[in-house]
N, C-alpha and C. Protein backbone atom coordinates (compact mmCIF):
# COMPACT_ATOMS: atom_id res chain seq x y z
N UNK A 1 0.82 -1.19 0.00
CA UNK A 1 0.00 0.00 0.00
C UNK A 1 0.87 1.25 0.00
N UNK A 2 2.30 1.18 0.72
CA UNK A 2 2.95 2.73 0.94
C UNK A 2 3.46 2.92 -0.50
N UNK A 3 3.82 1.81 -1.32
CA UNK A 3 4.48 1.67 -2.58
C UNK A 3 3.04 2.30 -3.42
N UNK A 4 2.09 2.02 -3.38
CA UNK A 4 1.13 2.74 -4.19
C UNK A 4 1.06 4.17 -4.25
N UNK A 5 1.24 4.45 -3.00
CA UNK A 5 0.71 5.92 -2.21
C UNK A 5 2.25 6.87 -2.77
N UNK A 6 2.99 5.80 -2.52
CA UNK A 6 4.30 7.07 -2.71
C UNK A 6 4.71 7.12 -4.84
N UNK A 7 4.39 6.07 -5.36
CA UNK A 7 3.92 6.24 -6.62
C UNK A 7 3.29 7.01 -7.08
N UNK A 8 1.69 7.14 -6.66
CA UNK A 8 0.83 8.21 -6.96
C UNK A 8 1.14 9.34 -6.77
N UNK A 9 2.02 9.67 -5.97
CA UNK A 9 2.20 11.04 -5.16
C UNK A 9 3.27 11.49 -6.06
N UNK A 10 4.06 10.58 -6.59
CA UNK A 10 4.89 10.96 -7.52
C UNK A 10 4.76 11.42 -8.91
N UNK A 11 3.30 10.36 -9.47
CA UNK A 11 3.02 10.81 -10.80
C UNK A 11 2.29 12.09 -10.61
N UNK A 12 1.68 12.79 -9.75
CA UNK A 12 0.84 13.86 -9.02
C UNK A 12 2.24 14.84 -9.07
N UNK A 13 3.39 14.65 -9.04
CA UNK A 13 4.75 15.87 -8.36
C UNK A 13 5.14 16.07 -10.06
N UNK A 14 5.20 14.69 -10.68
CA UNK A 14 5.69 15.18 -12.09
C UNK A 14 4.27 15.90 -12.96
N UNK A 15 3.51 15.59 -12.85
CA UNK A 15 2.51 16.22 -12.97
C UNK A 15 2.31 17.69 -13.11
N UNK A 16 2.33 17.94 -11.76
CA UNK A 16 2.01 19.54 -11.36
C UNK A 16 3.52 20.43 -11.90
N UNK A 17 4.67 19.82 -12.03
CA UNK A 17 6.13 20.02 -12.31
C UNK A 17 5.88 20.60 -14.14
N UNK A 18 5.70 19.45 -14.97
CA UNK A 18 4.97 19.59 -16.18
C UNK A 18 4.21 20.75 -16.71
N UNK A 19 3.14 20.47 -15.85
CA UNK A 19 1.96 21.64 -16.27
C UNK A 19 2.82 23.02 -15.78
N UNK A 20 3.49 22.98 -14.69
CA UNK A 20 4.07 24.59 -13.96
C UNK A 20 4.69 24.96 -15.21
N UNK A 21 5.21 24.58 -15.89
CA UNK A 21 6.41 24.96 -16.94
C UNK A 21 5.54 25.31 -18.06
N UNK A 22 4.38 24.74 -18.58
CA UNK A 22 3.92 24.74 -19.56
C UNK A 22 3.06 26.28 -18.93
N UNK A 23 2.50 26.50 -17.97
CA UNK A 23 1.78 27.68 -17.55
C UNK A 23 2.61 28.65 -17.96
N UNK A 24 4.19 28.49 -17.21
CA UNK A 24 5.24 29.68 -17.25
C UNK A 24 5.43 30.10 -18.69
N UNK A 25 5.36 29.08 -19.53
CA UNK A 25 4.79 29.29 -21.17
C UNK A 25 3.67 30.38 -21.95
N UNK A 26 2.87 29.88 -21.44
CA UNK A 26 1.41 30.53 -21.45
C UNK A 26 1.23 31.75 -20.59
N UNK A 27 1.76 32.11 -19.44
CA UNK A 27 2.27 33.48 -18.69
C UNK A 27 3.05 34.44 -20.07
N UNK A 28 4.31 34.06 -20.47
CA UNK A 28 4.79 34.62 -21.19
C UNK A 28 3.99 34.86 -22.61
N UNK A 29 3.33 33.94 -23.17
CA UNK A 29 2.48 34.22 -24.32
C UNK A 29 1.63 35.16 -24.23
N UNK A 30 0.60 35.58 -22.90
CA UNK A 30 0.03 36.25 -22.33
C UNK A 30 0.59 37.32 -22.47
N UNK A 31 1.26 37.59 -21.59
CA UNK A 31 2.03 38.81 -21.34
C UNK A 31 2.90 40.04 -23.16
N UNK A 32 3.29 39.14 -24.08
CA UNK A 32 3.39 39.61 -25.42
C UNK A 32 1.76 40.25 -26.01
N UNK A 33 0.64 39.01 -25.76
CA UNK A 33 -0.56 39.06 -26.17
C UNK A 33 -0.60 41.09 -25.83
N UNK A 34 -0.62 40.84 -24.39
CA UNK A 34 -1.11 41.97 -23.81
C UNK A 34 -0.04 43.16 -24.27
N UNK A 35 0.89 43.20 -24.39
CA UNK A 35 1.95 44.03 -25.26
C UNK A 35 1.42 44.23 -26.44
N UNK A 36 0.94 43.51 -27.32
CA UNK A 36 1.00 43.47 -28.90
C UNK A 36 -0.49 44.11 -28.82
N UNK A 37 -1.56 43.57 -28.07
CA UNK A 37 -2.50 44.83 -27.70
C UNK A 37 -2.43 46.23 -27.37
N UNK A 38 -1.68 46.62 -26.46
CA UNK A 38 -1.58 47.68 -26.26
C UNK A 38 -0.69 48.22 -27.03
N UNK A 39 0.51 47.96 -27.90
CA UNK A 39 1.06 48.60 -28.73
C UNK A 39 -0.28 49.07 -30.09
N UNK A 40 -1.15 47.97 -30.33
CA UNK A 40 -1.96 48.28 -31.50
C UNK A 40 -3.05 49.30 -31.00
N UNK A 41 -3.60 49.39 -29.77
CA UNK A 41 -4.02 50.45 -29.08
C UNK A 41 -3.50 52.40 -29.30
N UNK A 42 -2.33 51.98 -28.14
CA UNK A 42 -1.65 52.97 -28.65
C UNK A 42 -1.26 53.85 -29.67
N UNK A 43 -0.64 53.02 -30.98
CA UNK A 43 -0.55 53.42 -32.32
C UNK A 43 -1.84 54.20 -32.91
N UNK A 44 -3.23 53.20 -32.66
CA UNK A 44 -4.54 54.06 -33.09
C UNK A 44 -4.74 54.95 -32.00
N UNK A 45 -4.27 55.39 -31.12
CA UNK A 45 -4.80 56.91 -30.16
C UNK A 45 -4.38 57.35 -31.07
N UNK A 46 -2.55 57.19 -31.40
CA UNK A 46 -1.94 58.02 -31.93
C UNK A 46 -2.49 59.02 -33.26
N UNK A 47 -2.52 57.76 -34.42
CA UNK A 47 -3.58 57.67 -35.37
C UNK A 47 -4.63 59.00 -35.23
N UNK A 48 -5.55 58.55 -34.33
CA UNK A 48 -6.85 59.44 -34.09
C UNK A 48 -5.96 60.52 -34.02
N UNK A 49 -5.28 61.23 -33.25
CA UNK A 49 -5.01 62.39 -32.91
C UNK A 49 -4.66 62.88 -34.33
N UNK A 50 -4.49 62.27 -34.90
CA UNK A 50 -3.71 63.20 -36.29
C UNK A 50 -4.26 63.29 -37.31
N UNK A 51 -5.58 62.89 -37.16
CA UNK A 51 -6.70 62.71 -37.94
C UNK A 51 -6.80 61.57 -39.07
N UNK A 52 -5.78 60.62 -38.32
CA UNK A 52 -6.03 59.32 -39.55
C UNK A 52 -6.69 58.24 -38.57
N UNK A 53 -6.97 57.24 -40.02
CA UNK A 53 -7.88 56.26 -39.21
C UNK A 53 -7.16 55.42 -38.78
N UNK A 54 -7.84 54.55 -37.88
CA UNK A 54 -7.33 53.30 -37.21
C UNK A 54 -7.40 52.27 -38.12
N UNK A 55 -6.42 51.58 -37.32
CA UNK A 55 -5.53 50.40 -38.36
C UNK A 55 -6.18 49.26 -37.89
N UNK A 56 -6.63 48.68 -38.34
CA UNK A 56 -6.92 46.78 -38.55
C UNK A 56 -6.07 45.97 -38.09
N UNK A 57 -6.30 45.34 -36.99
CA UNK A 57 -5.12 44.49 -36.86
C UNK A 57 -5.51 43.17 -37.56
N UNK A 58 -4.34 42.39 -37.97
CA UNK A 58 -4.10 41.40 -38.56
C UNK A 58 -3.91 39.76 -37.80
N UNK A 59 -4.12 39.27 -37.83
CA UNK A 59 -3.96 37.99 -37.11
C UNK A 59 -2.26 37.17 -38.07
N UNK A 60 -2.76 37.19 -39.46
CA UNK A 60 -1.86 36.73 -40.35
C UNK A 60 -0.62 37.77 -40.39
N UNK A 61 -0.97 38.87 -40.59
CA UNK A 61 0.17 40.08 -40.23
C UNK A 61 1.10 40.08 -39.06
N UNK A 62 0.44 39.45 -37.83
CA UNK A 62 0.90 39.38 -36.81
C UNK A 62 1.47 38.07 -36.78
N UNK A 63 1.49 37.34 -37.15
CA UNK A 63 2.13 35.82 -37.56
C UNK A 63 3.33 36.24 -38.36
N UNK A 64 3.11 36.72 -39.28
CA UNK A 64 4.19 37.28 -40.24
C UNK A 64 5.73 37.87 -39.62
N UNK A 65 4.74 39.41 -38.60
CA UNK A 65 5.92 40.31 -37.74
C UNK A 65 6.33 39.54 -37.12
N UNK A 66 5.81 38.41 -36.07
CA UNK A 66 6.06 37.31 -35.33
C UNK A 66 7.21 36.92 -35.50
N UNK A 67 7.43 36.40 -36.52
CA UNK A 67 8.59 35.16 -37.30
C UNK A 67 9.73 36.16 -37.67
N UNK A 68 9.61 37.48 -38.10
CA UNK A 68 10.81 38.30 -37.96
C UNK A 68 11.47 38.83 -36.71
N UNK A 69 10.30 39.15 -35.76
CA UNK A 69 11.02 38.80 -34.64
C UNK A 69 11.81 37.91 -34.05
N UNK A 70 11.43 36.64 -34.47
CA UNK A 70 12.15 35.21 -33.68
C UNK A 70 13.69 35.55 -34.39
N UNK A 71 13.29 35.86 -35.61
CA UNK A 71 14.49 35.93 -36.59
C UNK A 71 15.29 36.76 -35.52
N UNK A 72 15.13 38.29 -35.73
CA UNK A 72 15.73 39.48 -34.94
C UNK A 72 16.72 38.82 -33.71
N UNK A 73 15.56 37.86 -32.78
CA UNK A 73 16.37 37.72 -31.30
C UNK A 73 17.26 36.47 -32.16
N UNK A 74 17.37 35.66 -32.98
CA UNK A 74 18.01 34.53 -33.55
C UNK A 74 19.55 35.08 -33.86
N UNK A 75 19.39 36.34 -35.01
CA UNK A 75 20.57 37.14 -35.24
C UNK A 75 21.28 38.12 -34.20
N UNK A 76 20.51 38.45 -33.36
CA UNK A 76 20.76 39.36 -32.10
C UNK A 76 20.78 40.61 -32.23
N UNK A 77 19.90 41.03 -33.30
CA UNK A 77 20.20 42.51 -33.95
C UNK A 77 18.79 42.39 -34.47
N UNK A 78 18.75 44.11 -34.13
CA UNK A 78 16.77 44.81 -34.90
C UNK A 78 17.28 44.30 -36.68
N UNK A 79 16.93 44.68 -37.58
CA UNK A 79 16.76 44.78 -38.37
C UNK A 79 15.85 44.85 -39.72
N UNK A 80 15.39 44.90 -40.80
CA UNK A 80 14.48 45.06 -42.15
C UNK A 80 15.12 44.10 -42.60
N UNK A 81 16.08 42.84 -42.44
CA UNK A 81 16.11 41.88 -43.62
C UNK A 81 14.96 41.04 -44.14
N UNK A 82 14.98 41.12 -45.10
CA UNK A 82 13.79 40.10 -46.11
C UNK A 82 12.49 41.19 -45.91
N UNK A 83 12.93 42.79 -45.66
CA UNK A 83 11.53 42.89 -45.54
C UNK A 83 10.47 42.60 -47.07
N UNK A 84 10.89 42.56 -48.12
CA UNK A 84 10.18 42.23 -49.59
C UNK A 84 9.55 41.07 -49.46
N UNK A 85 10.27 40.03 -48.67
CA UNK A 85 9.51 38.95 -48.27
C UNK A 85 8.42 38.58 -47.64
N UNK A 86 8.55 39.66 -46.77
CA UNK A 86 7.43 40.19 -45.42
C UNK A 86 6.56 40.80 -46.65
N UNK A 87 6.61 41.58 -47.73
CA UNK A 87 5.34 42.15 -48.29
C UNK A 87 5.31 41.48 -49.11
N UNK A 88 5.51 40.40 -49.40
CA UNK A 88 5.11 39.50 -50.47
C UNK A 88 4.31 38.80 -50.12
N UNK A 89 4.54 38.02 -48.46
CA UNK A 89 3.35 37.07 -47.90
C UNK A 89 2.46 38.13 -47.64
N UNK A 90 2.61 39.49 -47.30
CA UNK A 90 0.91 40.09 -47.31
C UNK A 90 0.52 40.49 -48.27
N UNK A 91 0.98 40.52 -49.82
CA UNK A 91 0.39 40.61 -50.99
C UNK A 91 -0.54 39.56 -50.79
N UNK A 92 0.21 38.11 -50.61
CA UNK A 92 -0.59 36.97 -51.49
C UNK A 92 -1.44 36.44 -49.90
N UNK A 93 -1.42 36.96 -48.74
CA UNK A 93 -2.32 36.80 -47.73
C UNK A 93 -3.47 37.78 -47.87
N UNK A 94 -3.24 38.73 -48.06
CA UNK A 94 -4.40 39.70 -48.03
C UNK A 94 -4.46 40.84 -48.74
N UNK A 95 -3.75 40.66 -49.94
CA UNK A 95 -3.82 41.71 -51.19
C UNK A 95 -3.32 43.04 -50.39
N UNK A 96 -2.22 43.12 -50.05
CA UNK A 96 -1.27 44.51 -49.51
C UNK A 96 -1.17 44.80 -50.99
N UNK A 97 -1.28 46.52 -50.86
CA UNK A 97 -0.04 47.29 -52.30
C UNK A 97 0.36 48.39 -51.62
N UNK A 98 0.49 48.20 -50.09
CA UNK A 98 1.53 48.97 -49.63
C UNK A 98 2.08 48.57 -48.53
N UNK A 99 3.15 48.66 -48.31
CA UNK A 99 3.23 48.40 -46.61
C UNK A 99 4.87 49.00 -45.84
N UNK A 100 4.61 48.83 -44.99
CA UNK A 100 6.06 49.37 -44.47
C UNK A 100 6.32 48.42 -43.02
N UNK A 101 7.23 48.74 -42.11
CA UNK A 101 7.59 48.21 -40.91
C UNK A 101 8.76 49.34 -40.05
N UNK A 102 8.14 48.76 -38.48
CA UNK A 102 8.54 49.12 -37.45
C UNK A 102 9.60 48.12 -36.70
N UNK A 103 10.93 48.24 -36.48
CA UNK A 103 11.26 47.46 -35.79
C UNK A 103 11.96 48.09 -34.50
N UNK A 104 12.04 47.48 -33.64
CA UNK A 104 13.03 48.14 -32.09
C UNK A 104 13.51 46.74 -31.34
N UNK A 105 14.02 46.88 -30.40
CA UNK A 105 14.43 46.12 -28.97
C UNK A 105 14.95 46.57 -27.98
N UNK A 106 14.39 46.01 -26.45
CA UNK A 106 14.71 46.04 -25.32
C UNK A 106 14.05 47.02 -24.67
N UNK A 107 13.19 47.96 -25.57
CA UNK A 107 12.41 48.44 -24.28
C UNK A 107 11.22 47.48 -23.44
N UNK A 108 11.16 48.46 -22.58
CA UNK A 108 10.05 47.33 -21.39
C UNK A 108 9.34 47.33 -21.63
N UNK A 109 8.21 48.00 -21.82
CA UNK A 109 6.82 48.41 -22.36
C UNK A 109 6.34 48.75 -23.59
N UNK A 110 5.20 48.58 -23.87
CA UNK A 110 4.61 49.17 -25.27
C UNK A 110 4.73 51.01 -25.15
N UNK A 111 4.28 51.27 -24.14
CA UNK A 111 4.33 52.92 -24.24
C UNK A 111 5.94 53.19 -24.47
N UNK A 112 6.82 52.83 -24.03
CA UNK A 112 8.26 53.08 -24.21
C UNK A 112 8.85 52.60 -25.81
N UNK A 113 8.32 51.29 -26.16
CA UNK A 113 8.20 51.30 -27.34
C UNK A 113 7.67 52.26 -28.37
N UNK A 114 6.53 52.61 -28.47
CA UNK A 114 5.65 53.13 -29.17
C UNK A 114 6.23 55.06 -29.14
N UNK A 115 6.45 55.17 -27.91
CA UNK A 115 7.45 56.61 -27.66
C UNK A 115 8.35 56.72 -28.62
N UNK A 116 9.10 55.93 -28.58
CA UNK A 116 10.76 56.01 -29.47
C UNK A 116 10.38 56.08 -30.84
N UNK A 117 9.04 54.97 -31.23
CA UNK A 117 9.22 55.24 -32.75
C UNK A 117 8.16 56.35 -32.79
N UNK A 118 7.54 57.06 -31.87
CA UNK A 118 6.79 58.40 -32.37
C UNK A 118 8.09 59.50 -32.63
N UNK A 119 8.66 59.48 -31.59
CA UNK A 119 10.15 60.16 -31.46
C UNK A 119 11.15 60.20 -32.64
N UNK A 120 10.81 59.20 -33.43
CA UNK A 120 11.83 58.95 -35.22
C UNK A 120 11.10 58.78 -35.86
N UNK A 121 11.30 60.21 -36.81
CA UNK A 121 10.99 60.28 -38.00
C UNK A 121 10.14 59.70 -38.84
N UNK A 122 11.82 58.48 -39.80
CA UNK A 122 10.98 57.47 -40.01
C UNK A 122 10.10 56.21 -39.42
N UNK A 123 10.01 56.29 -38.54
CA UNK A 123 9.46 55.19 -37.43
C UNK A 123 8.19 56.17 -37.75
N UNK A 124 7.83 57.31 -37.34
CA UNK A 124 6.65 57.97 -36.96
C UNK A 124 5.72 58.33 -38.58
N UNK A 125 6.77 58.88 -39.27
CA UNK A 125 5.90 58.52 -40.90
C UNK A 125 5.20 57.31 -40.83
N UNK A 126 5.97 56.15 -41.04
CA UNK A 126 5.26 54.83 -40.58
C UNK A 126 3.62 54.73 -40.20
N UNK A 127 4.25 54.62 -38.90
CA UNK A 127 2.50 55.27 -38.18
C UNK A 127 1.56 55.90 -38.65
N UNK A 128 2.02 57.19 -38.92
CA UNK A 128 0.99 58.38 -39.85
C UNK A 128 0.56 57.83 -41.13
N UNK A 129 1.62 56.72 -41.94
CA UNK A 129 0.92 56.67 -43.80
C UNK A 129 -0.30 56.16 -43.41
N UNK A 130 -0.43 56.20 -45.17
CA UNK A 130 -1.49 55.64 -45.44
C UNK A 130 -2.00 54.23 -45.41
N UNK A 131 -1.92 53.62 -44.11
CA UNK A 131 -1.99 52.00 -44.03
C UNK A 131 -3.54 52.00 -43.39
N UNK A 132 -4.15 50.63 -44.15
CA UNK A 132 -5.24 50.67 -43.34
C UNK A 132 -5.27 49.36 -42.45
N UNK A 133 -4.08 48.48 -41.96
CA UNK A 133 -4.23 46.94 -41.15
C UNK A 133 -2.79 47.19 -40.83
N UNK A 134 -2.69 46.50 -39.54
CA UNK A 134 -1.08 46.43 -38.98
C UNK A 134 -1.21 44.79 -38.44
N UNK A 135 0.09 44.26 -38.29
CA UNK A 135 0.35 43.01 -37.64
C UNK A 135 1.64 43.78 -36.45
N UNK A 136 1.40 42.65 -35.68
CA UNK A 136 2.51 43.11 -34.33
C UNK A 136 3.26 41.78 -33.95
N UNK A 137 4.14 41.95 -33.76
CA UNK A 137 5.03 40.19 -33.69
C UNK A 137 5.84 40.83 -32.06
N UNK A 138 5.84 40.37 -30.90
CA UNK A 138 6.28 40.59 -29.82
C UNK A 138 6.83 39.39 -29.58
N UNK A 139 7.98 39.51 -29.22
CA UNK A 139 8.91 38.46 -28.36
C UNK A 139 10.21 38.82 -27.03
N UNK A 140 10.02 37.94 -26.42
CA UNK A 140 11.38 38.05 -25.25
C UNK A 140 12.44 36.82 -25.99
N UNK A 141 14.08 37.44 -25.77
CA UNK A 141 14.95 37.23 -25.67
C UNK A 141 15.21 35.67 -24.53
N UNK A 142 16.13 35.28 -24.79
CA UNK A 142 16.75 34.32 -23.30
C UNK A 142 17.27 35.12 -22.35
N UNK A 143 17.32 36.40 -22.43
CA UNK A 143 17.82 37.44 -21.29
C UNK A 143 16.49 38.14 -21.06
N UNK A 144 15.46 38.08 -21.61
CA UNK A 144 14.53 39.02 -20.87
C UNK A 144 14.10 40.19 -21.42
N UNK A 145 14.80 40.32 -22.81
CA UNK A 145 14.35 41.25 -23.53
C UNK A 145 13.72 41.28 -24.60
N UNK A 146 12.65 42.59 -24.85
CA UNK A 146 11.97 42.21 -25.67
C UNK A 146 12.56 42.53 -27.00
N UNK A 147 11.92 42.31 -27.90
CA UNK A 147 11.75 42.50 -29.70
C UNK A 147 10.55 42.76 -30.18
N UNK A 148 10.69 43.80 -30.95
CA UNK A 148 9.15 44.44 -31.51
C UNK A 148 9.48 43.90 -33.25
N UNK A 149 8.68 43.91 -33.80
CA UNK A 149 8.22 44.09 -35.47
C UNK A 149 6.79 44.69 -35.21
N UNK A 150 6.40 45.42 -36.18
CA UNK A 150 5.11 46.00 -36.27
C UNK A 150 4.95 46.80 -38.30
N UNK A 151 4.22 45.69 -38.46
CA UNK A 151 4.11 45.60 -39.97
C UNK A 151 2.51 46.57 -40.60
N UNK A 152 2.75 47.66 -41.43
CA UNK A 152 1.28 48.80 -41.56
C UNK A 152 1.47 48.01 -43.55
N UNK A 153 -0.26 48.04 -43.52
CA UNK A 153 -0.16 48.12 -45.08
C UNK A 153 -1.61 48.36 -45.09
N UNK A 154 -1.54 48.13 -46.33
CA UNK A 154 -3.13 48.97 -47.48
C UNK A 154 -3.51 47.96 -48.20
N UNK A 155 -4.36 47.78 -48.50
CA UNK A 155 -5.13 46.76 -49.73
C UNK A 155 -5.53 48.01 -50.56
């Protein structure tokens, strides 16, 4: 009987061990979710104030910025490589004939994010064109830092 009890108790420890890790997963997915919201938030206050309209967010767009991010923290550097590539899958995803991109890293927040590229230029043209849908790709680093992409286009 103690051999049962201390068995069970064990598949019950790897258990709860398992799922903890997979939560700490889903915490962090969360936590981008809620970033990549409030960055697309933000951007349309911005938007409104300047008398343009709000942007559409993208599900597929945001899949797209996504994967350049992974890229970004992969190479260890912001960058626009392959962005033609990036507007090619939203040509043939959702008929783009325009688009542009936002990239940064390591700030903490979306407002700190979203600051810096109001703060540049070209970052802030961006924002202002004429896009009517954005995708947002948010990721953390193995150190804790984040990576933005944030992709604007037009049909």
């Amino acid at each position: 009987m103690l051999f049962k009890y201390t068995f069970v108790t064990l598949i019950a420890t790897f258990f709860f061990i398992s799922c903890s890790s997979d939560s700490s997963d889903n915490l962090n997915s969360e936590e981008n979710t809620s970033i990549t919201q409030e960055i697309h938030e933000l951007i349309n206050k911005y938007r409104v104030s300047k008398g343009k309209s709000q942007l559409i967010f993208s599900k597929d767009a945001s899949s797209i910025a996504l994967k350049h991010t992974k890229y970004m923290i992969n190479v260890k550097k912001i960058s626009h490589d392959k962005f033609d590539d990036r507007f090619k899958e939203l040509q043939n995803l959702d008929n783009a004939i325009g688009a542009a991109e936002n990239v940064a890293s390591h700030q903490k927040t979306a407002n700190q994010v979203v600051q810096n590229w109001i703060n540049s230029n070209g970052h802030r043209k961006n924002i202002e064109g004429n896009y009517s849908h954005t995708g947002i790709g948010v990721e953390k680093n193995s150190s804790g830092n984040y990576y933005f992409t944030q992709l604007f286009y037009s049909k």
